[in-house]
Structures are given as C-alpha cells and as structure tokens.
Protein backbone atom coordinates (compact mmCIF):
# COMPACT_ATOMS: atom_id res chain seq x y z
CA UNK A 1 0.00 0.00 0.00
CA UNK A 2 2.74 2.67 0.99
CA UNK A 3 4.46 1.99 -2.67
CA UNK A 4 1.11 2.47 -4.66
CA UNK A 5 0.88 5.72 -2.83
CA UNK A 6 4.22 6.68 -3.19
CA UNK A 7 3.64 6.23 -6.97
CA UNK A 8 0.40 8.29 -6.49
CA UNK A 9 2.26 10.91 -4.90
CA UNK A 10 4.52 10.83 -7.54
CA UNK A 11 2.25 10.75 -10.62
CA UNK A 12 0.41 13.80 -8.93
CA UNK A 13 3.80 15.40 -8.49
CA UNK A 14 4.43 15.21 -12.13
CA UNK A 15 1.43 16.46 -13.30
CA UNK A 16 1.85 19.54 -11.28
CA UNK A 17 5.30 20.17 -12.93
CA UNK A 18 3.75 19.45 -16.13
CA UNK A 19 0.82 21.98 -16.24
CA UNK A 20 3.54 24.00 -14.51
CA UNK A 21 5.78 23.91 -17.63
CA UNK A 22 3.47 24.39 -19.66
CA UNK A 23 1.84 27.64 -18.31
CA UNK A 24 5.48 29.01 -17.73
CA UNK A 25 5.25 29.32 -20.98
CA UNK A 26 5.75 32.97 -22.18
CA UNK A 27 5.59 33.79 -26.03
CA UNK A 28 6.13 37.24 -27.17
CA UNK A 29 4.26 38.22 -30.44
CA UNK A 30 5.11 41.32 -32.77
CA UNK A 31 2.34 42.83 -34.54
CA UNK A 32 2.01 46.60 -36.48
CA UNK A 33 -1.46 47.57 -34.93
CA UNK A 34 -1.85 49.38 -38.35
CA UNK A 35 -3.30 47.04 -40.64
CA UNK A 36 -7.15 46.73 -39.88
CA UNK A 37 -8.77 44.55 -39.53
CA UNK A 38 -6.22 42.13 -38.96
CA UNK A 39 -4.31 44.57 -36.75
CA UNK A 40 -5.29 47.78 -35.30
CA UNK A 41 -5.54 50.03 -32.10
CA UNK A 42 -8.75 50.86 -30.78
CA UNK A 43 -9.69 53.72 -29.07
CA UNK A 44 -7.81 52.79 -25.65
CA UNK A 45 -4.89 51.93 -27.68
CA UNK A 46 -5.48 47.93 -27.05
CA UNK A 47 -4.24 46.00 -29.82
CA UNK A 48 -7.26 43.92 -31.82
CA UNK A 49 -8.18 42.43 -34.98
CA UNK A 50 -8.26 39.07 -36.67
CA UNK A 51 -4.02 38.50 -36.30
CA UNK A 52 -4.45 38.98 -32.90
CA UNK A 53 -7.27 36.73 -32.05
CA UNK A 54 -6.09 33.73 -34.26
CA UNK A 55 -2.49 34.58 -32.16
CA UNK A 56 -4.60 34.82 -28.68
CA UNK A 57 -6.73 31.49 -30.29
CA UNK A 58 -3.71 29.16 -30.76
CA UNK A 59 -1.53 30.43 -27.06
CA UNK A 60 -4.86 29.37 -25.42
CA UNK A 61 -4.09 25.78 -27.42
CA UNK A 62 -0.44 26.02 -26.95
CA UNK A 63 -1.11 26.38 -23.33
CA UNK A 64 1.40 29.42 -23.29
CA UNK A 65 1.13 33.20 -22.07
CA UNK A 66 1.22 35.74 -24.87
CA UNK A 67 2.23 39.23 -24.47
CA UNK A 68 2.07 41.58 -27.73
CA UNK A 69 4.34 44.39 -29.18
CA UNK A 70 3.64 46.82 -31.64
CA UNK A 71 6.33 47.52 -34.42
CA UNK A 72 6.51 49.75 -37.33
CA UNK A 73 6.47 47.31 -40.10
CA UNK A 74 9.76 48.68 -41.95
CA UNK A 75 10.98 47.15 -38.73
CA UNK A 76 9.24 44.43 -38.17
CA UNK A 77 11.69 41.60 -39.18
CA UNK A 78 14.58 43.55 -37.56
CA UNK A 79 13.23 43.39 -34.39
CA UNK A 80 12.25 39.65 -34.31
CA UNK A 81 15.95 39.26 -34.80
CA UNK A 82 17.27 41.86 -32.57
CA UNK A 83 15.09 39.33 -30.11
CA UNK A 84 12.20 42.29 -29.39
CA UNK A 85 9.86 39.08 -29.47
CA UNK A 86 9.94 35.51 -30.62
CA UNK A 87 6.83 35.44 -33.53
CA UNK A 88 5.40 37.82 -35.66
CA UNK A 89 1.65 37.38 -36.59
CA UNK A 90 1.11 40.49 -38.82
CA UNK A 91 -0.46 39.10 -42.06
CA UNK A 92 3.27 38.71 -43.19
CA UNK A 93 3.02 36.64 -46.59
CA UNK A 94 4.94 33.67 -46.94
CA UNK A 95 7.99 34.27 -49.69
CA UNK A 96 11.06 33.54 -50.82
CA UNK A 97 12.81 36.71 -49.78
CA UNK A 98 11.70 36.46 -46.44
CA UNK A 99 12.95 33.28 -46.24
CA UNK A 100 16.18 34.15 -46.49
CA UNK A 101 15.55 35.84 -43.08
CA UNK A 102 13.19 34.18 -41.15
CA UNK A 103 11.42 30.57 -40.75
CA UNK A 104 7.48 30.51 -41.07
CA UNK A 105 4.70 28.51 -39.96
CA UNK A 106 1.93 27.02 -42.33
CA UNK A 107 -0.38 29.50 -43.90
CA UNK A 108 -3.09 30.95 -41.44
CA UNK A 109 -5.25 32.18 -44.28
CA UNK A 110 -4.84 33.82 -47.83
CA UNK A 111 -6.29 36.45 -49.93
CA UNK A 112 -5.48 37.97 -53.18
CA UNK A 113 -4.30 41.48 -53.76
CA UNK A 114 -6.53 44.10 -55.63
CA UNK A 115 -6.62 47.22 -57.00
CA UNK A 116 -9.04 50.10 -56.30
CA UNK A 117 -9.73 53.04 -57.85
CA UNK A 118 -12.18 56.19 -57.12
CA UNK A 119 -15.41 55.84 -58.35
CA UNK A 120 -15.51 58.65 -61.22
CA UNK A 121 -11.97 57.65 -62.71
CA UNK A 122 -13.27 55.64 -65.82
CA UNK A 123 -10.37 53.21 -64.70
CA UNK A 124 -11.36 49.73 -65.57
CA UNK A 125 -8.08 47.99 -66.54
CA UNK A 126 -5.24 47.52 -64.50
CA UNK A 127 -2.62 45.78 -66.43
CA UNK A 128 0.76 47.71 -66.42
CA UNK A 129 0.07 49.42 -70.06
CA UNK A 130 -3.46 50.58 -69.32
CA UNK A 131 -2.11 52.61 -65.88
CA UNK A 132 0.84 53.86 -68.05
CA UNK A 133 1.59 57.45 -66.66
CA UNK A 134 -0.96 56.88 -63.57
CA UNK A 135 0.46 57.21 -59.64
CA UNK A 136 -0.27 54.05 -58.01
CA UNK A 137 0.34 53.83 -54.22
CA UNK A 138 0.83 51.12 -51.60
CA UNK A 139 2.25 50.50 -48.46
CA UNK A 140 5.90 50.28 -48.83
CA UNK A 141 7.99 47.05 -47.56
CA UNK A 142 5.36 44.74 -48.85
CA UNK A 143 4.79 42.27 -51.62
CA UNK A 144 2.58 45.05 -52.95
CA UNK A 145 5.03 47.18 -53.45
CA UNK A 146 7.61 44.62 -54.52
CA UNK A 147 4.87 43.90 -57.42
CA UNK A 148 4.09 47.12 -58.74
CA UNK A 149 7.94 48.00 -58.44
CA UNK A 150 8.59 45.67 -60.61
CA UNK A 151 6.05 45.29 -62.84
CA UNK A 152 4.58 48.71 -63.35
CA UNK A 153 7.67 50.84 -64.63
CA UNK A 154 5.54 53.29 -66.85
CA UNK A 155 3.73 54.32 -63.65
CA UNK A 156 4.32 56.12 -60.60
CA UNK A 157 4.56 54.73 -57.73
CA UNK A 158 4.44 55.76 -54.23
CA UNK A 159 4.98 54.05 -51.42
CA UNK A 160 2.98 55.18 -47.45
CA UNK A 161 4.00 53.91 -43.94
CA UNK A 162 0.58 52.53 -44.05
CA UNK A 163 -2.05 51.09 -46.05
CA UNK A 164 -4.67 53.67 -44.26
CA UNK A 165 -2.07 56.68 -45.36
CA UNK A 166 -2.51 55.15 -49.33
CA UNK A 167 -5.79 54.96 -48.94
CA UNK A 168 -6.79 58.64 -47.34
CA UNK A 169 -4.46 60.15 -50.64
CA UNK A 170 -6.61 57.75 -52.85
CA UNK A 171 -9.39 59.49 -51.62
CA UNK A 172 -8.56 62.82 -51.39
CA UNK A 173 -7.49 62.63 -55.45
CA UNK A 174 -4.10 62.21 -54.74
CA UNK A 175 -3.58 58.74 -56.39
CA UNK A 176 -4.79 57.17 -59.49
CA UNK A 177 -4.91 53.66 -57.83
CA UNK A 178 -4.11 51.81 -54.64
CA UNK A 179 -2.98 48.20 -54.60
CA UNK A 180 -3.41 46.00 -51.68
CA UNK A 181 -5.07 43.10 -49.74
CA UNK A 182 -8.47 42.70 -50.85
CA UNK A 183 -9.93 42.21 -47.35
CA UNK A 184 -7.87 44.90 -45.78
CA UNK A 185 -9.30 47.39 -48.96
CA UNK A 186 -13.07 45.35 -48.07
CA UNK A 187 -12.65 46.99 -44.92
CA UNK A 188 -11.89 50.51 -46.06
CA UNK A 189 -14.22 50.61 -48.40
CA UNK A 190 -17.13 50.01 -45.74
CA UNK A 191 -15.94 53.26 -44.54
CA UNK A 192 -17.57 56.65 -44.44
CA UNK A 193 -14.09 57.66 -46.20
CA UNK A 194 -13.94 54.68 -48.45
CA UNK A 195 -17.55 55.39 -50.27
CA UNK A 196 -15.72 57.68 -52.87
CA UNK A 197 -14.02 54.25 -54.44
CA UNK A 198 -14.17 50.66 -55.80
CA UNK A 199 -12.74 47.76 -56.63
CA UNK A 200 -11.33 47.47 -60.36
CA UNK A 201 -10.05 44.40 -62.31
CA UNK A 202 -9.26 40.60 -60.95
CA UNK A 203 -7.36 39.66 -58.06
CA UNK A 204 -3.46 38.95 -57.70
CA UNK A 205 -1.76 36.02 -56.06
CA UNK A 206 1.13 35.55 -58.53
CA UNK A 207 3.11 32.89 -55.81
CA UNK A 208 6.24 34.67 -57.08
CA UNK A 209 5.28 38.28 -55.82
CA UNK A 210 2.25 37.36 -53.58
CA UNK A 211 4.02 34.35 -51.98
CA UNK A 212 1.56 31.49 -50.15
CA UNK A 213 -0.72 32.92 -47.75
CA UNK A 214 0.14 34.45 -44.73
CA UNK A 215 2.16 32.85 -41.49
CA UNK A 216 3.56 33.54 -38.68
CA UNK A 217 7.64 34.06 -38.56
CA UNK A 218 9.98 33.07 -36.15
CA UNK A 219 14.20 33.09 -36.17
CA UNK A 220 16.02 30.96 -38.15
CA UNK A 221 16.23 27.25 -36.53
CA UNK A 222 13.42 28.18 -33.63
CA UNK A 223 11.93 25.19 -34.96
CA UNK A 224 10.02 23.98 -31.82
CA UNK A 225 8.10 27.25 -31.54
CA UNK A 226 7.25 26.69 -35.28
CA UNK A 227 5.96 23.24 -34.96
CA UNK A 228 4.10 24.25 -32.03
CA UNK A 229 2.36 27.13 -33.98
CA UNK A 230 1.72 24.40 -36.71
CA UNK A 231 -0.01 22.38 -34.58
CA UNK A 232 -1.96 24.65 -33.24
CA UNK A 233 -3.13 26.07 -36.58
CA UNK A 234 -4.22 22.59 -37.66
CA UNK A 235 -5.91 22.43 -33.86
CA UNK A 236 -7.67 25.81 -34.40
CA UNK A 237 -8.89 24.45 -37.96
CA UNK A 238 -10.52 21.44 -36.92
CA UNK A 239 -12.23 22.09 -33.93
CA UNK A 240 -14.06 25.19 -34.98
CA UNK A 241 -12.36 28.11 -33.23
CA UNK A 242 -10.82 29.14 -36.46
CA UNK A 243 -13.95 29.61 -38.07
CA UNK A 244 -15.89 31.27 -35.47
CA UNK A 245 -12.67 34.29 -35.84
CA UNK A 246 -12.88 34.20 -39.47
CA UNK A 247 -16.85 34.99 -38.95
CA UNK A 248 -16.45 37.68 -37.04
CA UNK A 249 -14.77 39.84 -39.80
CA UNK A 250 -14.80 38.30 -42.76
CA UNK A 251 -18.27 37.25 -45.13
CA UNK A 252 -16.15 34.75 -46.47
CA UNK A 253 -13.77 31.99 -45.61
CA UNK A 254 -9.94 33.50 -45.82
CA UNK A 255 -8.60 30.41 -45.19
C-alpha cells in the first residue's frame, strides 16, 4: 500500500510540474497595430483584430502566455531578430525573400491582392500598359510594393507607412490607384471615407510576388516554436475556433 501511494504521490507530483511547464510558458508576439482589420488600435490603444485573435486562439491551445508588441512594419523583421519578441503574426506573406531571413509557420489564411480606384476615374483595366503614366500607391515594404515596383515601370509609384495613409491620398485625389489586400481594402471601403471608391479588375496572387498565404515568422532554426504554432493552426482548424474568428470579420472563408 505505501508503494502504490508513493507512486500516487509521484504521478500527482508530475502532473503539477507538467501543467507548470506548460503555463510558464511565455511567447512574445510582434504585430504593427496598423493594418485593420487584422491589426489595429482601438480607441484605448489595445491591440485587436483578426491577427491577434487567431495569435490569442492558438496560445490558449499552446497552453502558453502571450504578451504583444507593436512595431513599425519597416521594422518588423529587424526586431524579431534583434530578439524584441519571438513570432510575428502580422499578415506577413509567406515568400522567398523572407525566407532568407526568417522561418514561417503554415499559412493561417490567404487572400489575393486588388486594386481600387475612385469611383468617377473611368479606370477599368489595370494591367501595367493601361495605368501607363498613372500614380499608383501602396504601403511600402510589402509584396505590394515589390509587385508594382517591378512590374509597373511606366507608372508612378508611391509608397505610405501605411495602407490607411494610401488609402486617405486615394481618396482625397491624390492617387490614381491603390494596390493592396483585398480584405484589408473590403474593410476601407465600408468606410464613411472609403464610399468615394471601388474595386477594379481581378485579383493577384502571382506565388512569385504574392508568396503562399500568410504565417507567422519566427528566427532561423526556432523550430520547436514553429511546430508548435503548426499544430496549433491545424488544432484551431478542426475544432471550430478558427472559423468562429474568421466569422467575425470576414463574409467569407480566408482560409
């Protein structure tokens, strides 16, 4: 009797330093809190959105404690190596480039780029020729910029700190067109300030510019925090919680 509960004892014992371990721990996630609505400020200066959920959704199934830090996104890669934090979860595509810097995770969802225009231009085609001579802006340090760099020479382009920045010179006649994610430009466009434009010609996910859907970096060779994101991801996706996020900003599945 005394060795069955010894071994009790024991077993108990280890399951307190288990659940200990695990809620010891701490993950620290960078973010831009200028990208609605997968990252923004609200009013108290709290950090929300759909990034920051699906991050909050898969610490809860990590069993870790998540803290958040808002960085510029110029600076966003810098400071994940500098060590600032250990993740970023700022709808940072998935290419090649980046690669070359960081590791990622598996997608956490995907949407193609798009082009919008104000309502009264007469612009209906988007292809480098037809916006020959027009100003085009973006948010700079992003595959959007990287694209229209490269592929729209006979325009010109100008690049913002942020996509709201593009979008308020759009508006105010400024800019010919802005180029961006389609579900970031959804959101705008819902706006008071967004009813003066559209959207204009197909979407863009050219794997080459556009890479394959958003994930989450991490440094080079951190690969048990990126397996433990992966997991999660895949935990988040079949047991619902992934969906009830997407729901809540999206009319559609961005997965």
């Amino acid at each position: 009797m005394k060795i069955l509960k010894a071994i009790a004892i024991a077993g108990v014992a280890l399951t307190a330093l288990s659940a200990t371990a695990s809620a010891d721990m701490k993950i620290r996630i960078g973010t831009e809190g200028a990208y609605p609505p997968f990252n923004f400020k609200d009013a108290s200066g709290k950090l929300q959105g759909f990034d920051i959920d699906i991050a909050k959704a898969l610490c809860a199934e990590m069993k870790a404690e998540c803290t958040f830090v808002a960085q510029d996104w110029d600076g966003i890669i810098p400071a994940l190596l500098a060590k600032k934090y250990d993740a970023i979860v700022a709808s940072m595509s998935i290419t090649d480039e980046r690669k070359k810097k960081v590791d990622f995770t598996d997608k956490y969802y995907s949407t193609p780029a798009k082009f919008i225009v104000d309502k009264k231009s007469g612009i209906t085609k988007v292809d480098p020729e037809s916006l020959k001579g027009k100003i085009i802006g973006t948010q700079g340090s992003t595959i959007h910029s990287n694209y229209l760099e490269d592929l729209y020479k006979g325009s010109t382009i100008k690049l913002y700190k942020t996509q709201d920045e593009a979008n308020a010179d759009l508006a105010s006649g400024r800019l010919d067109a802005v180029l961006a994610d389609s579900a970031v430009l959804l959101e705008w466009l819902k706006k008071k300030e967004g009813a003066c434009c559209k959207f204009t010609g197909p979407g863009f996910n050219d794997p080459k510019y556009f890479g394959v859907g958003a994930g989450i970096a991490v440094r080079k060779g951190d690969d048990k925090l990126r397996e433990g994101f992966n997991k999660a991801i895949a935990a988040i996706l079949a047991n619902g919680t992934y969906k009830k996020i997407n729901d809540k900003y999206f009319p559609f599945n961005v997965y």
